[in-house]
C-alpha atoms as a PDB file:
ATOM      1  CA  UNK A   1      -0.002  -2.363  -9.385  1.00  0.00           C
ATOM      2  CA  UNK A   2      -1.900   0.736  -9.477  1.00  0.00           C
ATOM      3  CA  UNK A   3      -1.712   4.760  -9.082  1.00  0.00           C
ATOM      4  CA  UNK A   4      -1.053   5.836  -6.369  1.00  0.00           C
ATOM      5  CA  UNK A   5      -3.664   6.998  -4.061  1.00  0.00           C
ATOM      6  CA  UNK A   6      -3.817  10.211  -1.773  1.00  0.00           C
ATOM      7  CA  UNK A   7      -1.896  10.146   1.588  1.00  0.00           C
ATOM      8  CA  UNK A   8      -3.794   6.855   3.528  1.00  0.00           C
ATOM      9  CA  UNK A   9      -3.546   4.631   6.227  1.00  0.00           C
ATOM     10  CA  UNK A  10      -4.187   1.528   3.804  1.00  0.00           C
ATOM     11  CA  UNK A  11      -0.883  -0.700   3.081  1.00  0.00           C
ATOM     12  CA  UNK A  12       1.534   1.051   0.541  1.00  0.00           C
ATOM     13  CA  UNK A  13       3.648  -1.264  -1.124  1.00  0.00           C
ATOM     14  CA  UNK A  14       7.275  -0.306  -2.717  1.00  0.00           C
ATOM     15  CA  UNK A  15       9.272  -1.520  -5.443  1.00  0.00           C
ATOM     16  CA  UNK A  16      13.270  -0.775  -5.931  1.00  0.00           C
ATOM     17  CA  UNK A  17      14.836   0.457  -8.516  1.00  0.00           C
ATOM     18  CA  UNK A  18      18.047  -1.192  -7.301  1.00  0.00           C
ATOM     19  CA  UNK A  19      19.096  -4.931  -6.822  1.00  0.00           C
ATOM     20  CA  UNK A  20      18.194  -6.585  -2.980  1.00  0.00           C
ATOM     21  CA  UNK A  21      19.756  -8.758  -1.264  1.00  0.00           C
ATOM     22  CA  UNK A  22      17.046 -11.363  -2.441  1.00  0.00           C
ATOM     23  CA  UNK A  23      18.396 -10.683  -6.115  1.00  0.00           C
ATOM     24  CA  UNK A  24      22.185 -11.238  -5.881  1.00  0.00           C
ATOM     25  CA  UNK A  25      24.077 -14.209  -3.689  1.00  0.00           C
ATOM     26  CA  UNK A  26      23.377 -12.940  -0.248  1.00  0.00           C
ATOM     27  CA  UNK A  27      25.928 -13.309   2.844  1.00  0.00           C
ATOM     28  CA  UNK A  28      24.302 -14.503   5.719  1.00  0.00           C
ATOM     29  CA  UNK A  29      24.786 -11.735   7.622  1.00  0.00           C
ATOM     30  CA  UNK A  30      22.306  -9.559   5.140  1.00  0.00           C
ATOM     31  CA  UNK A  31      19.954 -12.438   5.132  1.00  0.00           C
ATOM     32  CA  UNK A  32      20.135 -12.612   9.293  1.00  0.00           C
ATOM     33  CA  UNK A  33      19.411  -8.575   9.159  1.00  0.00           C
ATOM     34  CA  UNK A  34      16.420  -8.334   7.071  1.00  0.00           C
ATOM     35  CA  UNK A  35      14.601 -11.654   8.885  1.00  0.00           C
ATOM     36  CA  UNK A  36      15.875 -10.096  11.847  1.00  0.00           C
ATOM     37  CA  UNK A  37      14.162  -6.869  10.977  1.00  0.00           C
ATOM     38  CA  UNK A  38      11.228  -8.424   8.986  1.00  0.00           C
ATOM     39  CA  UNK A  39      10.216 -11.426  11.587  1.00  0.00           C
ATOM     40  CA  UNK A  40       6.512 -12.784  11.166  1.00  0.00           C
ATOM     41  CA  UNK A  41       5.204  -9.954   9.332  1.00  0.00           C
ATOM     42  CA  UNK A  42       4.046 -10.557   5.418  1.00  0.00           C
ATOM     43  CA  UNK A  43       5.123  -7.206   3.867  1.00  0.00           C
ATOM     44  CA  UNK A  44       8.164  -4.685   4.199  1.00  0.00           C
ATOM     45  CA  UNK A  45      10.873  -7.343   3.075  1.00  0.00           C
ATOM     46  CA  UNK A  46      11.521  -5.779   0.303  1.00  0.00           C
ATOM     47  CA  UNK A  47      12.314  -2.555   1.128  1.00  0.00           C
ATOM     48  CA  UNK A  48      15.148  -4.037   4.062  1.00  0.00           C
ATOM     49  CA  UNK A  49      16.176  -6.150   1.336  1.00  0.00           C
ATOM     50  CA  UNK A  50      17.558  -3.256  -0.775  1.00  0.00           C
ATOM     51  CA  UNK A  51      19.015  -1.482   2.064  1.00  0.00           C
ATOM     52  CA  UNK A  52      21.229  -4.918   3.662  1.00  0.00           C
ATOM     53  CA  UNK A  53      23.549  -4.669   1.085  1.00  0.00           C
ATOM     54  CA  UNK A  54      25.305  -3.133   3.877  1.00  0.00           C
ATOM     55  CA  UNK A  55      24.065  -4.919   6.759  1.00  0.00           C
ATOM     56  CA  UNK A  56      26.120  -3.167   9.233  1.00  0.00           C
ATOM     57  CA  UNK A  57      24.632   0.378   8.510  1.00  0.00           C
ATOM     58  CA  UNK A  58      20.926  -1.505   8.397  1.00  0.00           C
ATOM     59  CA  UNK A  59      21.933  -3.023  11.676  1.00  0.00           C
ATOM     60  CA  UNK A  60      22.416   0.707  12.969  1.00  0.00           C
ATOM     61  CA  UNK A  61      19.378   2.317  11.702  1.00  0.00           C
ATOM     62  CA  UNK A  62      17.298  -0.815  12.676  1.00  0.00           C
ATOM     63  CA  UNK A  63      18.430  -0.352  16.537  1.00  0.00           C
ATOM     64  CA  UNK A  64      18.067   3.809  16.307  1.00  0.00           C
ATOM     65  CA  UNK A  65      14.567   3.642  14.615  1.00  0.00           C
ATOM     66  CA  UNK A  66      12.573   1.744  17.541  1.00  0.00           C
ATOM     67  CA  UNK A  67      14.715   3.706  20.214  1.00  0.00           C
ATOM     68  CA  UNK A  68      13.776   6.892  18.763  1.00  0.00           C
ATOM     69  CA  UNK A  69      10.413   6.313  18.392  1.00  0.00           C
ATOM     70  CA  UNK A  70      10.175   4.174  22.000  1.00  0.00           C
ATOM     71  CA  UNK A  71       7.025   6.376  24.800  1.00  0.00           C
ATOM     72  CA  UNK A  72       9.158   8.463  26.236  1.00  0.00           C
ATOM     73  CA  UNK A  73       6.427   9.832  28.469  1.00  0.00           C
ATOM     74  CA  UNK A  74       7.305   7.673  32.218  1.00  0.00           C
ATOM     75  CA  UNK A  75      11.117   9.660  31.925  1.00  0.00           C
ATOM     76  CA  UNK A  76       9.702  13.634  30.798  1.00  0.00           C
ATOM     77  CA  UNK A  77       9.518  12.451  26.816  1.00  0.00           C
ATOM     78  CA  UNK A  78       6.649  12.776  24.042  1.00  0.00           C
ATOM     79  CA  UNK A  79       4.235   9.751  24.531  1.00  0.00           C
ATOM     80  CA  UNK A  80       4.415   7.217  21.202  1.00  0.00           C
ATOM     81  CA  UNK A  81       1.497   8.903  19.900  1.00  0.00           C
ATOM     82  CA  UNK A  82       3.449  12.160  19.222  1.00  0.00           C
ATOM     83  CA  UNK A  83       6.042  10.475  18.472  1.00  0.00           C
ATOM     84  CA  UNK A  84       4.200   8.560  15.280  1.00  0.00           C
ATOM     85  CA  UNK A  85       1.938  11.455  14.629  1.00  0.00           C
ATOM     86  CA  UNK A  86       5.782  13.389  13.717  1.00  0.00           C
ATOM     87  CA  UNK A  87       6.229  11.100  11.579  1.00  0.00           C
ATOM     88  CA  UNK A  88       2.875  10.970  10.056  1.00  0.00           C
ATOM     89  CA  UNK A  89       3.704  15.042   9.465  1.00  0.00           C
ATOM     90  CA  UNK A  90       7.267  14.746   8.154  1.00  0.00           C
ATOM     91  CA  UNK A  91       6.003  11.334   5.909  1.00  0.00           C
ATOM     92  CA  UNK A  92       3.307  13.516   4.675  1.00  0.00           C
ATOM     93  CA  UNK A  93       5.736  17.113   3.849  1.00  0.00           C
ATOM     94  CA  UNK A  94       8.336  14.875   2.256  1.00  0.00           C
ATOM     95  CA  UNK A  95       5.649  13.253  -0.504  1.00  0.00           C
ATOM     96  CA  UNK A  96       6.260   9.620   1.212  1.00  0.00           C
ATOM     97  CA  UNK A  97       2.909   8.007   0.748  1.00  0.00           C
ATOM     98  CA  UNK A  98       4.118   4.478   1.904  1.00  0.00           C
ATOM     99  CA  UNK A  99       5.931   5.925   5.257  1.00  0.00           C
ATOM    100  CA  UNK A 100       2.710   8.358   6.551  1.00  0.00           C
ATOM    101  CA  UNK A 101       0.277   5.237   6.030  1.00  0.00           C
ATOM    102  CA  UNK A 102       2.474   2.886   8.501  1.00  0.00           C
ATOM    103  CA  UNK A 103       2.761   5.540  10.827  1.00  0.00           C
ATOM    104  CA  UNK A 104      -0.106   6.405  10.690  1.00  0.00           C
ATOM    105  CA  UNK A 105      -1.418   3.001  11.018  1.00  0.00           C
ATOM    106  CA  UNK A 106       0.687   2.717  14.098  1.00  0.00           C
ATOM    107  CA  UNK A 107      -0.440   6.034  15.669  1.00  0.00           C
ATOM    108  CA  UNK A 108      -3.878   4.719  15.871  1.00  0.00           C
ATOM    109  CA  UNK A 109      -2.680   1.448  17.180  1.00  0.00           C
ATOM    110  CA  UNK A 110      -1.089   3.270  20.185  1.00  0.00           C
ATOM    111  CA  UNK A 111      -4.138   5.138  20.623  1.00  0.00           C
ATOM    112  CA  UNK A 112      -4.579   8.260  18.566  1.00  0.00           C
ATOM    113  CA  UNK A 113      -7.682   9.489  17.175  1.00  0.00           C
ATOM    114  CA  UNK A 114      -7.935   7.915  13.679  1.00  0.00           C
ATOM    115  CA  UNK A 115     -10.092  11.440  12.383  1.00  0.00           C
ATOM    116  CA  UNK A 116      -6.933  13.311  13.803  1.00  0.00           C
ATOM    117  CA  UNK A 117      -4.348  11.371  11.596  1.00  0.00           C
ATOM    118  CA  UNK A 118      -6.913  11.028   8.519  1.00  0.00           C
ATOM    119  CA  UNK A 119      -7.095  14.742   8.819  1.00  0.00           C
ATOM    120  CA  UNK A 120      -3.343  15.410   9.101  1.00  0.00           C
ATOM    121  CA  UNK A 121      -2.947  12.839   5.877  1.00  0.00           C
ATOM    122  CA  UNK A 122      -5.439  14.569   3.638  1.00  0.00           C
ATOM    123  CA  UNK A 123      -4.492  18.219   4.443  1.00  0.00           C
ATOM    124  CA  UNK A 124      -0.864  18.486   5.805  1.00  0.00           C
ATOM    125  CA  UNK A 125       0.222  21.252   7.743  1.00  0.00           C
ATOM    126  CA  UNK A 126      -3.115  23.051   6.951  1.00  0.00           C
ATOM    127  CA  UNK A 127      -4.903  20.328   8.494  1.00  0.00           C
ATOM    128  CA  UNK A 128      -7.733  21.573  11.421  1.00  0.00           C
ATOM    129  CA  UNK A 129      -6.297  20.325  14.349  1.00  0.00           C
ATOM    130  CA  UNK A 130      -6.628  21.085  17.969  1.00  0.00           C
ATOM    131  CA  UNK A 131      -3.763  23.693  18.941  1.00  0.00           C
ATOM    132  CA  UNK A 132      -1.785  21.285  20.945  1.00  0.00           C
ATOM    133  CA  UNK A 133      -1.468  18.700  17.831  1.00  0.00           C
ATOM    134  CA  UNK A 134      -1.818  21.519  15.357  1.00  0.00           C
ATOM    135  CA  UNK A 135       1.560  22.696  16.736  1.00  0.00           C
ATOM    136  CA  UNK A 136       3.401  19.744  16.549  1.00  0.00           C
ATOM    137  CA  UNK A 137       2.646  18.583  13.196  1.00  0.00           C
ATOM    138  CA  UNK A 138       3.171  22.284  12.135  1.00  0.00           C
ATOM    139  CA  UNK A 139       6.797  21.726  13.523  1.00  0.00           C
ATOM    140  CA  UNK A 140       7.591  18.488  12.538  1.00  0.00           C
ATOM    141  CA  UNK A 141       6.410  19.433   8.301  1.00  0.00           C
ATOM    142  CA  UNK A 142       8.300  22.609   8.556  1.00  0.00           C
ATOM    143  CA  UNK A 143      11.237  20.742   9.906  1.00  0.00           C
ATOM    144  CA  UNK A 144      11.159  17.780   7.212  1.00  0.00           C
ATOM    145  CA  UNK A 145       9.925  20.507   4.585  1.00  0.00           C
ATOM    146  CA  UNK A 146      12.911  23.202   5.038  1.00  0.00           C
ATOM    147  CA  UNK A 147      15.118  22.457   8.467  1.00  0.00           C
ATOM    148  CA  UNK A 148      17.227  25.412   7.243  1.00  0.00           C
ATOM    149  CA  UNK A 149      13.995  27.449   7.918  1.00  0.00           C
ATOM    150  CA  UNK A 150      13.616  26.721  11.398  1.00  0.00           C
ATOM    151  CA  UNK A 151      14.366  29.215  14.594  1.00  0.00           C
ATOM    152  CA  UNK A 152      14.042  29.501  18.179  1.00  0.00           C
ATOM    153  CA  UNK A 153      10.732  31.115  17.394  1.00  0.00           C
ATOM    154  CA  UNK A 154       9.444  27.829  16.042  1.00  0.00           C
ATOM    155  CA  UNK A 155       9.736  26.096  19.080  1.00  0.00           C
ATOM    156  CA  UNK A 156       7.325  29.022  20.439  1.00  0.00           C
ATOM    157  CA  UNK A 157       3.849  27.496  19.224  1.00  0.00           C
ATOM    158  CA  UNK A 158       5.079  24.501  21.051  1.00  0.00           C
ATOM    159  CA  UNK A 159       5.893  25.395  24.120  1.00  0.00           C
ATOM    160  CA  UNK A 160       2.349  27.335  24.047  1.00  0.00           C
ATOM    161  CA  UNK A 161       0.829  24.230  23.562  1.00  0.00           C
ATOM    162  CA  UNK A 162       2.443  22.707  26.933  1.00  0.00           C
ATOM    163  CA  UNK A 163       5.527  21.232  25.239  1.00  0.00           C
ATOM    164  CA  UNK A 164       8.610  20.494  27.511  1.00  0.00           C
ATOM    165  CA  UNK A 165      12.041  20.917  25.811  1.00  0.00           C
ATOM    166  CA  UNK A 166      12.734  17.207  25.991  1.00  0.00           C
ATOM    167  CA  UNK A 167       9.347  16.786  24.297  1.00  0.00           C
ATOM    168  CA  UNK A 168       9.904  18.875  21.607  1.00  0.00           C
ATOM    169  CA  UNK A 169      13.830  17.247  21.212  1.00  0.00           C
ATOM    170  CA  UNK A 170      11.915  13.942  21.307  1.00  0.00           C
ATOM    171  CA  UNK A 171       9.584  15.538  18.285  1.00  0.00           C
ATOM    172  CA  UNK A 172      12.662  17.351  16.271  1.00  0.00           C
ATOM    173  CA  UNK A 173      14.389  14.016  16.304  1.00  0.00           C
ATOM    174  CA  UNK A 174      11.891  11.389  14.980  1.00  0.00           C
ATOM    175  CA  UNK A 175      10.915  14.042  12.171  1.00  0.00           C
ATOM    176  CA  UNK A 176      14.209  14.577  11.097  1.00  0.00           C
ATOM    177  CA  UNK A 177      14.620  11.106  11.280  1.00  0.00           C
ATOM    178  CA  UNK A 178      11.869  10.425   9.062  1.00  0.00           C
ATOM    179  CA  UNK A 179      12.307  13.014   6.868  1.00  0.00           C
ATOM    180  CA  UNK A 180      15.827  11.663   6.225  1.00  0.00           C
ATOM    181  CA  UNK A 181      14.230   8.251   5.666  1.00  0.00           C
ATOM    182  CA  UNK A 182      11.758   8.975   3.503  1.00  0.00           C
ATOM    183  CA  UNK A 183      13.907  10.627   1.353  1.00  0.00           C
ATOM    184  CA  UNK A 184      16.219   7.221   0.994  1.00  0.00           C
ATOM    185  CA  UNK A 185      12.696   5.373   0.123  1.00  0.00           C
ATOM    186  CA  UNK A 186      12.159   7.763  -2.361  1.00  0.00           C
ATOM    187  CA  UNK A 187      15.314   8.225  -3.959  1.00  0.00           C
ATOM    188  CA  UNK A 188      15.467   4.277  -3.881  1.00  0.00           C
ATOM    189  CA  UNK A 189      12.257   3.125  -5.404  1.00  0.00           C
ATOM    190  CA  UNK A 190       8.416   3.506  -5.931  1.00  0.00           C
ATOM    191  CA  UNK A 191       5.789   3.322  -4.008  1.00  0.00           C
ATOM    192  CA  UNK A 192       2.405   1.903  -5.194  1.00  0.00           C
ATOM    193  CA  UNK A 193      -0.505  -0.229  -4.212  1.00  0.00           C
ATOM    194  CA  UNK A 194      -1.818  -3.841  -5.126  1.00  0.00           C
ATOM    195  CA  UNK A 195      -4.946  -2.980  -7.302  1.00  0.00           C
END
């Protein structure tokens, strides 16, 4: 393993600082939650592995996560894409390298602008963005940054930018929820990359 690199869309990998499920004599309940959870794909299993040692709470989150961050758009709701790019913003305030490179991996999968998130990645916040994006991922760092900060007249920029209330709920919630996440990853283990 290696440094870690800047914010990135490459792979991020992440090693616990605390026992998984894989370490200790599982029940089959946490081993039916993380291949639930992990299926086909090759990485990630670690990471569910260390949180199934309750597999009822992982059971939870796993069912809230893809709800949360399900296009809303066809019922008044933020499209996917804002949806991942809030938690590009609120991965990328909160210091979570390995979080802000899946989503945004998956934001440009669901077809955003890869220059957009790259842009968002390198510079935050600050990032040059066009007024409609540069509002929401203004809102969304702010809100994983310092939620105690936030007022009615932060929702201002957003409605400017054509926002609906239910859009910028949609927003509010998959930040928060990825700001609370991130901080679990973090608190949990490190992140780093194969090199």
């Amino acid at each position: 393993m290696s440094h870690l690199p800047g914010f990135t869309r490459t792979v991020v990998g992440w090693t616990p600082w605390i026992e998984t499920i894989d370490d200790i004599e599982a029940t089959p309940d946490q081993l039916a939650i993380v291949d639930q959870i992990v299926g086909s794909r090759r990485t990630g299993r670690t990471y569910w592995a260390a949180l199934a040692h309750d597999a009822d709470v992982l059971r939870h989150r796993h069912d809230l996560f893809p709800e949360t961050l399900r296009d809303k758009s066809d019922e008044g709701g933020s499209p996917r894409t804002d949806l991942e790019l809030s938690a590009v913003a609120a991965s990328r305030e909160t210091g979570c390298v390995y979080c802000a490179s899946v989503h945004a991996r998956a934001y440009v999968q669901f077809g955003g602008d890869a220059a957009l998130v790259d842009a968002v990645l390198a510079d935050g916040a600050t990032a040059d963005l066009p007024g409609r994006e540069r509002a929401l991922v203004a809102f969304s760092a702010k809100l994983a940054g310092a939620p105690n900060g936030i007022g009615p007249g932060d929702l201002e920029p957003l409605r400017a930018a054509g926002f609906t209330d239910l859009e910028i709920y949609d927003i509010a919630h998959a930040s928060a929820m990825f700001a609370w996440a991130n901080r679990l990853l973090l608190t949990l283990g490190a992140q780093s990359v194969s090199g």
